[in-house]
PDB file of N, CA and C in Angstrom:
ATOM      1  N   UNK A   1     155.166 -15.400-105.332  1.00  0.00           N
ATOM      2  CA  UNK A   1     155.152 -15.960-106.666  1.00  0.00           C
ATOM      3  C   UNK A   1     154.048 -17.023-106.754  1.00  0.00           C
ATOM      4  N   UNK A   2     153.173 -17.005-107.985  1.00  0.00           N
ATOM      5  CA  UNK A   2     152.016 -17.775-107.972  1.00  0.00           C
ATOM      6  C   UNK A   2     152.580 -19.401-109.018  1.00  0.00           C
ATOM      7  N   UNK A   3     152.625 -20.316-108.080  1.00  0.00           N
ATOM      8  CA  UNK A   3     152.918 -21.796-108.439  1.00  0.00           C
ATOM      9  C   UNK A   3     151.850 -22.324-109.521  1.00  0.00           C
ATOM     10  N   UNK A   4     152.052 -22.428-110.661  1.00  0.00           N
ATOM     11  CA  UNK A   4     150.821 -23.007-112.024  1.00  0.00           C
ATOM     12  C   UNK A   4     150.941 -24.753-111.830  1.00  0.00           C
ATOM     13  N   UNK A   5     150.095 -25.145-111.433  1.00  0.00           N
ATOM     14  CA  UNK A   5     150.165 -26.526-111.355  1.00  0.00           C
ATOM     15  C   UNK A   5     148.912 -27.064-112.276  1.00  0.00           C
ATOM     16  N   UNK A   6     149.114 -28.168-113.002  1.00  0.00           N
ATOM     17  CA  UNK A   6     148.456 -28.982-114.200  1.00  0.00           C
ATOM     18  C   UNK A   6     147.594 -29.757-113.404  1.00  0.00           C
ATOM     19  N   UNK A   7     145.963 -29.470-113.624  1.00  0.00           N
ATOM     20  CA  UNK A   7     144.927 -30.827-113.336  1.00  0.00           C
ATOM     21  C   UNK A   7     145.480 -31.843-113.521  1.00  0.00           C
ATOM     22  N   UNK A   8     145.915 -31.870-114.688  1.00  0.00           N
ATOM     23  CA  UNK A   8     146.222 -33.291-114.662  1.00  0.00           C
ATOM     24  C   UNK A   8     147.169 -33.980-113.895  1.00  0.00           C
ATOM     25  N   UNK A   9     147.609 -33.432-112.879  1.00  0.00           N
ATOM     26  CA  UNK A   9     148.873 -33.979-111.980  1.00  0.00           C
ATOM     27  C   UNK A   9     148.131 -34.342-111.013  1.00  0.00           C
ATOM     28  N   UNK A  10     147.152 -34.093-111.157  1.00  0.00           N
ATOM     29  CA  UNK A  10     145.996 -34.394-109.279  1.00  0.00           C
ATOM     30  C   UNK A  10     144.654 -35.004-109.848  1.00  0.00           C
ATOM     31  N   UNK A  11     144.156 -34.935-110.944  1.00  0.00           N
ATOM     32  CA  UNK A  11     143.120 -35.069-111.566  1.00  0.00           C
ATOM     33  C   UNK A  11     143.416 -36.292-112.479  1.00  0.00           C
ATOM     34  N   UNK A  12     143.052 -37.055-112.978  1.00  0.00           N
ATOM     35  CA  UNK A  12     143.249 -37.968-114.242  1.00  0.00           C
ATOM     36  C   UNK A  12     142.573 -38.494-115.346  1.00  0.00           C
ATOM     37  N   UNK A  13     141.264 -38.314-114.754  1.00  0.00           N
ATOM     38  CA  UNK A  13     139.995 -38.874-115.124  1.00  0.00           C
ATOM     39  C   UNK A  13     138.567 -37.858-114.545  1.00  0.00           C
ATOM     40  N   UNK A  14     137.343 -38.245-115.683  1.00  0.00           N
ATOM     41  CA  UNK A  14     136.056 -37.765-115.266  1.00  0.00           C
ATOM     42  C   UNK A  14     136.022 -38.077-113.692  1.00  0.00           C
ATOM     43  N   UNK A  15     135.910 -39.845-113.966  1.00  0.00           N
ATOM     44  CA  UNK A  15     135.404 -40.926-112.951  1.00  0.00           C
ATOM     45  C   UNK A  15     136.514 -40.266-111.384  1.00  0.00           C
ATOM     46  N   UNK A  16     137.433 -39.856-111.226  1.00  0.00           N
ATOM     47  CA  UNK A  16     137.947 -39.381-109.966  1.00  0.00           C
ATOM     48  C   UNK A  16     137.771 -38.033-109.766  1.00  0.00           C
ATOM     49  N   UNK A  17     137.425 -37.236-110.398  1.00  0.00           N
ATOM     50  CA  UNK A  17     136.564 -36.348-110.388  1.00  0.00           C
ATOM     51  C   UNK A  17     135.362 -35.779-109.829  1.00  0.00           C
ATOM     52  N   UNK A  18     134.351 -36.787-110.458  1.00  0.00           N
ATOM     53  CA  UNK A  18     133.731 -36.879-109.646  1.00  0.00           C
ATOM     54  C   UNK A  18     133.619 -37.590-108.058  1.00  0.00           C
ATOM     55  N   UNK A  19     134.705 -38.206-107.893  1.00  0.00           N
ATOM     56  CA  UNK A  19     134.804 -38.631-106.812  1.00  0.00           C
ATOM     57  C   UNK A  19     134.768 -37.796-105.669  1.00  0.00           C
ATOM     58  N   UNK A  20     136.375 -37.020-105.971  1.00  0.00           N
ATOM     59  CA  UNK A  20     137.005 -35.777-105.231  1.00  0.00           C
ATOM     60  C   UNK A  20     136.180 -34.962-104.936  1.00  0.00           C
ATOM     61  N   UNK A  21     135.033 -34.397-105.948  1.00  0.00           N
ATOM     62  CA  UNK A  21     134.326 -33.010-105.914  1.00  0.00           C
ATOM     63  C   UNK A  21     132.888 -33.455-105.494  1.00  0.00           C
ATOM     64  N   UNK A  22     132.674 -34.809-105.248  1.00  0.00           N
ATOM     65  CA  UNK A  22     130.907 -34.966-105.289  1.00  0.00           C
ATOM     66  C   UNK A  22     130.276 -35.067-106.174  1.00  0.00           C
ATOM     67  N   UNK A  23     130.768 -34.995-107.905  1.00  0.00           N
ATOM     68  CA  UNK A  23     129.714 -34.941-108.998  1.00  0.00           C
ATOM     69  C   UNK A  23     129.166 -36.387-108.600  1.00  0.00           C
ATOM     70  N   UNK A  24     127.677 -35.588-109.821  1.00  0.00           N
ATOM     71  CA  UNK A  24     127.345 -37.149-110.130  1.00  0.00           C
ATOM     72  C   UNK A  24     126.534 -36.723-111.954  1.00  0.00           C
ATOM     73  N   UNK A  25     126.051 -37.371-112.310  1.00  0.00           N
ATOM     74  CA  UNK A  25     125.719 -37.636-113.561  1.00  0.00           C
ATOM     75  C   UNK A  25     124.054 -36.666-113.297  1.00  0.00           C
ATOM     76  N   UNK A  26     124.003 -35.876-114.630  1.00  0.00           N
ATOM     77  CA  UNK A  26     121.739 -35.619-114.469  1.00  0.00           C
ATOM     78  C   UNK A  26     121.036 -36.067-115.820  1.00  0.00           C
ATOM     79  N   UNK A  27     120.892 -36.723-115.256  1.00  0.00           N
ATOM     80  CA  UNK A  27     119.693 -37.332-116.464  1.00  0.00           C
ATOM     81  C   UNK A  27     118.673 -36.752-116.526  1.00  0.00           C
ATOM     82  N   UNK A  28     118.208 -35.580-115.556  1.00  0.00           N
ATOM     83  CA  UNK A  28     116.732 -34.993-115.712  1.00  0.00           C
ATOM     84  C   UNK A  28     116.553 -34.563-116.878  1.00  0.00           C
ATOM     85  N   UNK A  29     115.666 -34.524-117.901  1.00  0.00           N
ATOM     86  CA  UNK A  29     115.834 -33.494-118.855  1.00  0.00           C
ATOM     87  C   UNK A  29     115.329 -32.039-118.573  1.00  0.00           C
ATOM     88  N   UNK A  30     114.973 -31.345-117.744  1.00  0.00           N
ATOM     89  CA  UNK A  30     114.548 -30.289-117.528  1.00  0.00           C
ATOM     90  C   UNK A  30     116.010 -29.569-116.717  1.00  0.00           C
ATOM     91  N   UNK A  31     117.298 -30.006-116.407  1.00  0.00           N
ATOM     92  CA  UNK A  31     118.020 -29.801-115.739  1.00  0.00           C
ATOM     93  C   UNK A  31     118.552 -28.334-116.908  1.00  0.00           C
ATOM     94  N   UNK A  32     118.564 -28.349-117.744  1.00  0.00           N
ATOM     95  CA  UNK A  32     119.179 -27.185-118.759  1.00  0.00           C
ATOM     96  C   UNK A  32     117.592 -26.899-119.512  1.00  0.00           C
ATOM     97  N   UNK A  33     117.130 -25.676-118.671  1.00  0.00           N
ATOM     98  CA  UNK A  33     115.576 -25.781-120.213  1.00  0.00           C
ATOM     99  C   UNK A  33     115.909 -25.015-121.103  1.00  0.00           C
ATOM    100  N   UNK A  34     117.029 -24.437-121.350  1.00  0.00           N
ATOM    101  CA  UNK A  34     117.303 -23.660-122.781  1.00  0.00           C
ATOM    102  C   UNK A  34     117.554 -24.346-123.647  1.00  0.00           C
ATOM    103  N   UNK A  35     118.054 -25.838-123.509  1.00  0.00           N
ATOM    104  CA  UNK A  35     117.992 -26.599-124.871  1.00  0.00           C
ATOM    105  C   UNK A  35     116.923 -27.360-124.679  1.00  0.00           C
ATOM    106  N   UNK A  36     116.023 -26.870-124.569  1.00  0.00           N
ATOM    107  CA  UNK A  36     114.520 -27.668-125.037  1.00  0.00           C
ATOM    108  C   UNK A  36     113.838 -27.034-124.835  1.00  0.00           C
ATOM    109  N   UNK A  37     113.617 -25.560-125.115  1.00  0.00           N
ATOM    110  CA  UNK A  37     112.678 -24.530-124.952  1.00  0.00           C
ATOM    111  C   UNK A  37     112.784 -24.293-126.275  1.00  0.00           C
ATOM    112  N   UNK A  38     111.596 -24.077-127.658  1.00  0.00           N
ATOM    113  CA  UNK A  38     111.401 -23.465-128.510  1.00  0.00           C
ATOM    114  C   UNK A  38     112.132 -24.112-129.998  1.00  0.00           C
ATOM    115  N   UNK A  39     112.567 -25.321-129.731  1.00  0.00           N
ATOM    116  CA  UNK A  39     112.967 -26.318-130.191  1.00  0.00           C
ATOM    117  C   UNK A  39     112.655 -27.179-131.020  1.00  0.00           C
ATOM    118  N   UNK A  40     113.026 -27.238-132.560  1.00  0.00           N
ATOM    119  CA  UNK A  40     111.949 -28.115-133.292  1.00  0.00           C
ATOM    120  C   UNK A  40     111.733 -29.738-132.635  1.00  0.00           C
ATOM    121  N   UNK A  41     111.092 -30.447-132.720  1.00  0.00           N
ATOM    122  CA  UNK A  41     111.121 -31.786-131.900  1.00  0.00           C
ATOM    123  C   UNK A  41     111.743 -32.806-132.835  1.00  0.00           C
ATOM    124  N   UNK A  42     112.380 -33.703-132.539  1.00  0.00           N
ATOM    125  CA  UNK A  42     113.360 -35.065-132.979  1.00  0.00           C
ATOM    126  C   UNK A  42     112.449 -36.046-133.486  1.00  0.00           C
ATOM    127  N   UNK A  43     112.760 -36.545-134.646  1.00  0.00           N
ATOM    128  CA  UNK A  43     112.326 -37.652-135.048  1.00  0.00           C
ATOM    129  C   UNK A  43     112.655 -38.786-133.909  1.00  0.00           C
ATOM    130  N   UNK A  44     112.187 -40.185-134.507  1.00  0.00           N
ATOM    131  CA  UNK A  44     112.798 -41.388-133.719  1.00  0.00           C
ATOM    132  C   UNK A  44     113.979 -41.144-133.733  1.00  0.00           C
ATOM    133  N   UNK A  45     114.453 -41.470-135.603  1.00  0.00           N
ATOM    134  CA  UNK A  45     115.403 -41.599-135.968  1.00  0.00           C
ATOM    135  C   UNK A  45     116.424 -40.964-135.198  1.00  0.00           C
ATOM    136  N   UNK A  46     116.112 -39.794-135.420  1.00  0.00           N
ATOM    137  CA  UNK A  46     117.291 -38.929-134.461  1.00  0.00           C
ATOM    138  C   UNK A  46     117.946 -39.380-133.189  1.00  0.00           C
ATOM    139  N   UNK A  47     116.526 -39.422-132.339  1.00  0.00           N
ATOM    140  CA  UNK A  47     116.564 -39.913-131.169  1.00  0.00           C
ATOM    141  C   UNK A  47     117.653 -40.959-130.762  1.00  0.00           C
ATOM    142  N   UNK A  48     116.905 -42.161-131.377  1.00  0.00           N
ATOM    143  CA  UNK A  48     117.630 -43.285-131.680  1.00  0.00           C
ATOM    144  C   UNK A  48     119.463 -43.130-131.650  1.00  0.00           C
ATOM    145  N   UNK A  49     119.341 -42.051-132.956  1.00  0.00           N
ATOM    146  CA  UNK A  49     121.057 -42.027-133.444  1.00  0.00           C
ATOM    147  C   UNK A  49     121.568 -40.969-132.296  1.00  0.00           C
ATOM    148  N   UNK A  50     121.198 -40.309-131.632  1.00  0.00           N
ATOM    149  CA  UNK A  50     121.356 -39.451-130.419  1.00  0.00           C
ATOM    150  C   UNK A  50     121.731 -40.642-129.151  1.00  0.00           C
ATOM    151  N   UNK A  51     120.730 -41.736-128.991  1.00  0.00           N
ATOM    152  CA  UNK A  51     121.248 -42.597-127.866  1.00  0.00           C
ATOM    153  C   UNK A  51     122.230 -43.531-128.172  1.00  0.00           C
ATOM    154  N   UNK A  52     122.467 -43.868-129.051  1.00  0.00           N
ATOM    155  CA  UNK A  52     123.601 -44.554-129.773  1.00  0.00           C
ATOM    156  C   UNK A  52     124.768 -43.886-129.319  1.00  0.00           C
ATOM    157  N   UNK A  53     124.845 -42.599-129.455  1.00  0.00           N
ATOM    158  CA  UNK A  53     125.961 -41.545-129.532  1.00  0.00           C
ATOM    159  C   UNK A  53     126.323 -41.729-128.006  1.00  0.00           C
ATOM    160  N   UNK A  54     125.294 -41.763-127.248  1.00  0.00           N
ATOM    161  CA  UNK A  54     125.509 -41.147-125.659  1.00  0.00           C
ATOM    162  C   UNK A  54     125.981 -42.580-125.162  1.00  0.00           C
ATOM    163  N   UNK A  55     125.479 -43.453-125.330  1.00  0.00           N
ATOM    164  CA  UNK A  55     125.367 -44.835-124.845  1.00  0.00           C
ATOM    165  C   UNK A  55     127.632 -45.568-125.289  1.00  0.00           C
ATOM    166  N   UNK A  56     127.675 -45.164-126.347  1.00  0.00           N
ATOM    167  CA  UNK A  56     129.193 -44.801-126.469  1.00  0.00           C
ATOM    168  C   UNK A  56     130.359 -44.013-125.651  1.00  0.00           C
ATOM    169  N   UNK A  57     129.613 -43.029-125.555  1.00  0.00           N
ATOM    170  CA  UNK A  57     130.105 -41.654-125.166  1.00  0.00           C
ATOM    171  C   UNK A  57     130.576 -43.080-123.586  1.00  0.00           C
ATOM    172  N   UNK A  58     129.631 -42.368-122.736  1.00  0.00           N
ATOM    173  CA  UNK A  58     129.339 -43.825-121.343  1.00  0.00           C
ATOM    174  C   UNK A  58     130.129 -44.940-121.157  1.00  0.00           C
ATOM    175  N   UNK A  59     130.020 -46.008-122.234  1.00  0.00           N
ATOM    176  CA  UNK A  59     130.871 -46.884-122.240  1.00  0.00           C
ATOM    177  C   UNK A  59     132.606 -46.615-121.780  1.00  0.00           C
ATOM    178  N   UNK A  60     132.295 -45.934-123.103  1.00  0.00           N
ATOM    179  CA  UNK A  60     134.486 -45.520-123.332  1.00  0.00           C
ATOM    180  C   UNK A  60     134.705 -44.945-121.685  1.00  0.00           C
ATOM    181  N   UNK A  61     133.511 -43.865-121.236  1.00  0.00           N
ATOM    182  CA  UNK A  61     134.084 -42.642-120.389  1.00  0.00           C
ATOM    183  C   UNK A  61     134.665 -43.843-118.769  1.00  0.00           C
ATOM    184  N   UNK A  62     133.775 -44.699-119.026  1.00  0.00           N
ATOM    185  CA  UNK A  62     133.792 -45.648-118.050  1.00  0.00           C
ATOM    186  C   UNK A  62     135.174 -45.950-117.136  1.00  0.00           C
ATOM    187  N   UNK A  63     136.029 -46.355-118.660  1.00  0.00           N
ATOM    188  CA  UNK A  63     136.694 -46.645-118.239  1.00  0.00           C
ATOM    189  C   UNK A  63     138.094 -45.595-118.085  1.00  0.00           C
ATOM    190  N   UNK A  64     137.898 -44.299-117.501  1.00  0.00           N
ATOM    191  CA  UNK A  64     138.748 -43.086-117.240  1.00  0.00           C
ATOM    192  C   UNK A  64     139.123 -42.509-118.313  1.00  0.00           C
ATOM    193  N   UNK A  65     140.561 -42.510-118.675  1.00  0.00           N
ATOM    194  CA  UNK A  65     140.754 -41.307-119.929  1.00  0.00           C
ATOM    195  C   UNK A  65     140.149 -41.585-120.582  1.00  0.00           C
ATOM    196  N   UNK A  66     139.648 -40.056-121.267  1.00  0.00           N
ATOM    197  CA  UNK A  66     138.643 -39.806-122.662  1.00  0.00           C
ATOM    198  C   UNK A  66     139.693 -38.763-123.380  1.00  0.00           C
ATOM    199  N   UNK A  67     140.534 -38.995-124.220  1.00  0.00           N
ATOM    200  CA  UNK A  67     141.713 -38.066-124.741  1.00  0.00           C
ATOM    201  C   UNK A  67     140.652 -37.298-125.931  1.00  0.00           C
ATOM    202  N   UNK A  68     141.419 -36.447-126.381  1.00  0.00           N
ATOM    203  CA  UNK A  68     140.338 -35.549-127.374  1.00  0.00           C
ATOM    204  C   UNK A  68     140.017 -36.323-128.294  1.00  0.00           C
ATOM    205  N   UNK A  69     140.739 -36.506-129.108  1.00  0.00           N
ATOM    206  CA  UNK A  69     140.635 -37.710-130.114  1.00  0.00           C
ATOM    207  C   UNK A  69     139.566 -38.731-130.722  1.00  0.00           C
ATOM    208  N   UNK A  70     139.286 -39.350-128.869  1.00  0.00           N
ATOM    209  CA  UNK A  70     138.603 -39.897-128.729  1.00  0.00           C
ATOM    210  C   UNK A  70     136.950 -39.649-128.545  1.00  0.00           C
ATOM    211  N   UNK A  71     136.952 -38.424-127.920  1.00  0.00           N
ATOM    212  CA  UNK A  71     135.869 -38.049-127.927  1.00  0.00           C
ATOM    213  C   UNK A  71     135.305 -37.081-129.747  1.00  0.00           C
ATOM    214  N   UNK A  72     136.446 -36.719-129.971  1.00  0.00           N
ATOM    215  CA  UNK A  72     135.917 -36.506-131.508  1.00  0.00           C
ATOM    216  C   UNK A  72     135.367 -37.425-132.177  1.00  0.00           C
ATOM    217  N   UNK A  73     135.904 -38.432-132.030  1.00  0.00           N
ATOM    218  CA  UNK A  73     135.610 -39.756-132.765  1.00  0.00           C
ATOM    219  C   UNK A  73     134.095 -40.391-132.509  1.00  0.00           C
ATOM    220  N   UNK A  74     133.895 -40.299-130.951  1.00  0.00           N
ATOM    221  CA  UNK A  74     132.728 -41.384-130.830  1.00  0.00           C
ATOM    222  C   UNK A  74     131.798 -40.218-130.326  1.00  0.00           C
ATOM    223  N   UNK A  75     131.963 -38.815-130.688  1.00  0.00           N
ATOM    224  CA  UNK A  75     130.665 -38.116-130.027  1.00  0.00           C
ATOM    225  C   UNK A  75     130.317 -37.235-130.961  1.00  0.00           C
ATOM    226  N   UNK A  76     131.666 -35.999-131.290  1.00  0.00           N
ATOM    227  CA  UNK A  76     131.445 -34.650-132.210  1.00  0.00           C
ATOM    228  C   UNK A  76     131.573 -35.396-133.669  1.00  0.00           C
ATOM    229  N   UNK A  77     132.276 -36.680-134.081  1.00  0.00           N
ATOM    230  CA  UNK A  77     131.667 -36.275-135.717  1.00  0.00           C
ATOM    231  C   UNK A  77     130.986 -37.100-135.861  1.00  0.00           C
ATOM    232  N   UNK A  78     130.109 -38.160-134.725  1.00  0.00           N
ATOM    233  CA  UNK A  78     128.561 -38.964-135.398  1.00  0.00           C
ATOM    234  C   UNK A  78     127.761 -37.520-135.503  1.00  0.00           C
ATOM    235  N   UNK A  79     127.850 -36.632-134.205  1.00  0.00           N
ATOM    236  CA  UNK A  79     126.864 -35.315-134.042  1.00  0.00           C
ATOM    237  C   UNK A  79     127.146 -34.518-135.293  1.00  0.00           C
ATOM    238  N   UNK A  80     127.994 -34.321-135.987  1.00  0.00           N
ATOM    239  CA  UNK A  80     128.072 -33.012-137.171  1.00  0.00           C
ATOM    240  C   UNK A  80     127.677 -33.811-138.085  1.00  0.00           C
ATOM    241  N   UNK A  81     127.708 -35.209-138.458  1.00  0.00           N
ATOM    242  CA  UNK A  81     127.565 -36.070-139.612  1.00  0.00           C
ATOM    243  C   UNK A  81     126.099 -35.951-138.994  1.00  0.00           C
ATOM    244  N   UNK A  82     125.164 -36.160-138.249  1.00  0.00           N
ATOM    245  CA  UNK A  82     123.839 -35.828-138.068  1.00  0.00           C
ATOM    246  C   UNK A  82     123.118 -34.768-138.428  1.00  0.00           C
ATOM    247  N   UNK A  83     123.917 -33.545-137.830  1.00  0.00           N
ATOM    248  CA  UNK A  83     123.752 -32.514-137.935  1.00  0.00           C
ATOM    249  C   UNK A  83     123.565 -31.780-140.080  1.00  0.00           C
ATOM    250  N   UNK A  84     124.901 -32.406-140.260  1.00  0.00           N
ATOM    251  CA  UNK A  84     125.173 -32.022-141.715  1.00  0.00           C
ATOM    252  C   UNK A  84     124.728 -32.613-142.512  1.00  0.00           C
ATOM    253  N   UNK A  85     124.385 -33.933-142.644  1.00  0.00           N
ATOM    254  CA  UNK A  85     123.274 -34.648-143.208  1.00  0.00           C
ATOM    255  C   UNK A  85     121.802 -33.945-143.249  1.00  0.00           C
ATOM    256  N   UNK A  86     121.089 -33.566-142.995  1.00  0.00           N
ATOM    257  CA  UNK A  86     120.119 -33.006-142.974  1.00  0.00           C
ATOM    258  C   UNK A  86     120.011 -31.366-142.914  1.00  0.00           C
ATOM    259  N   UNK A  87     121.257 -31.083-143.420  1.00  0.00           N
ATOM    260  CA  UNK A  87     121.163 -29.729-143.805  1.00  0.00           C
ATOM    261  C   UNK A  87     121.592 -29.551-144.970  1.00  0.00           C
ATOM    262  N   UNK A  88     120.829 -28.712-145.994  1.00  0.00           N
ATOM    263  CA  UNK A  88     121.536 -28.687-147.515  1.00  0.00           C
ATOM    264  C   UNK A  88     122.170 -27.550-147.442  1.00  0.00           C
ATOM    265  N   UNK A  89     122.628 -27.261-146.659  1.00  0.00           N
ATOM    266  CA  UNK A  89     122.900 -25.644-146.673  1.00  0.00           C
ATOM    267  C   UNK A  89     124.675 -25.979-146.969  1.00  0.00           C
ATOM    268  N   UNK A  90     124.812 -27.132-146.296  1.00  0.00           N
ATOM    269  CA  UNK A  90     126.722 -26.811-145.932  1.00  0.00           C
ATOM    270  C   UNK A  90     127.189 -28.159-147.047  1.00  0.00           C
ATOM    271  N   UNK A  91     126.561 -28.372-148.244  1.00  0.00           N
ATOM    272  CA  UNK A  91     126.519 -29.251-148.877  1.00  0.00           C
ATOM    273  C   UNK A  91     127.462 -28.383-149.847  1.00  0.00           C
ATOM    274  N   UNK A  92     128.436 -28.272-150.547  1.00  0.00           N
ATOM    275  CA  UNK A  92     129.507 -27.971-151.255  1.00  0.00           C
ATOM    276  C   UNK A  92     129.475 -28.376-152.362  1.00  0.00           C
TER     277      UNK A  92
END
C-alpha cells in the first residue's frame, strides 16, 4: 500500500527548502533564454515597476511562509495590473 504524505509535514518554507535540497537563488539573466529571446524590450518604467515587484516578492519570502494569498497580492496582481494597463484589448 502506497503511504501519501503532505510536503508540508517535512517541508514548510522556500527558505528550508532550499536548505534540504541545495537550492540557491539565479540571478543570471541568460539562465531561461526563452523569455528573452524575440522579445519586445521594457521601458524604464517597466523595469523599474518589475523591480519593485521582485524586491517585495524577496522581502516577504524572507521571512518563510508565502501563503497564496499573499503572493497574489504582492506579485500576480501588481504583474496583471501592468500587464492590463497597457493593453486596450481586455479593456471592457
Amino acid at each position: 500500500m502506497v503511504q501519501v504524505l503532505a510536503i508540508t509535514d517535512y517541508i514548510d518554507s522556500l527558505a528550508e527548502a532550499e536548505i534540504r535540497f541545495g537550492l540557491f537563488r539565479n540571478d543570471e539573466p541568460s539562465f531561461f533564454t526563452e523569455w528573452s529571446s524575440d522579445l519586445p524590450e521594457l521601458t524604464e518604467s517597466e523595469k523599474e515597476r518589475l523591480d519593485l515587484i521582485k524586491q517585495r516578492y524577496l522581502y516577504h519570502r524572507q521571512y518563510g511562509h508565502l501563503l497564496e494569498g499573499v503572493v497574489n497580492f504582492i506579485v500576480i496582481a501588481p504583474l496583471l495590473e501592468l500587464t492590463f494597463c497597457q493593453s486596450q484589448i481586455f479593456i471592457v
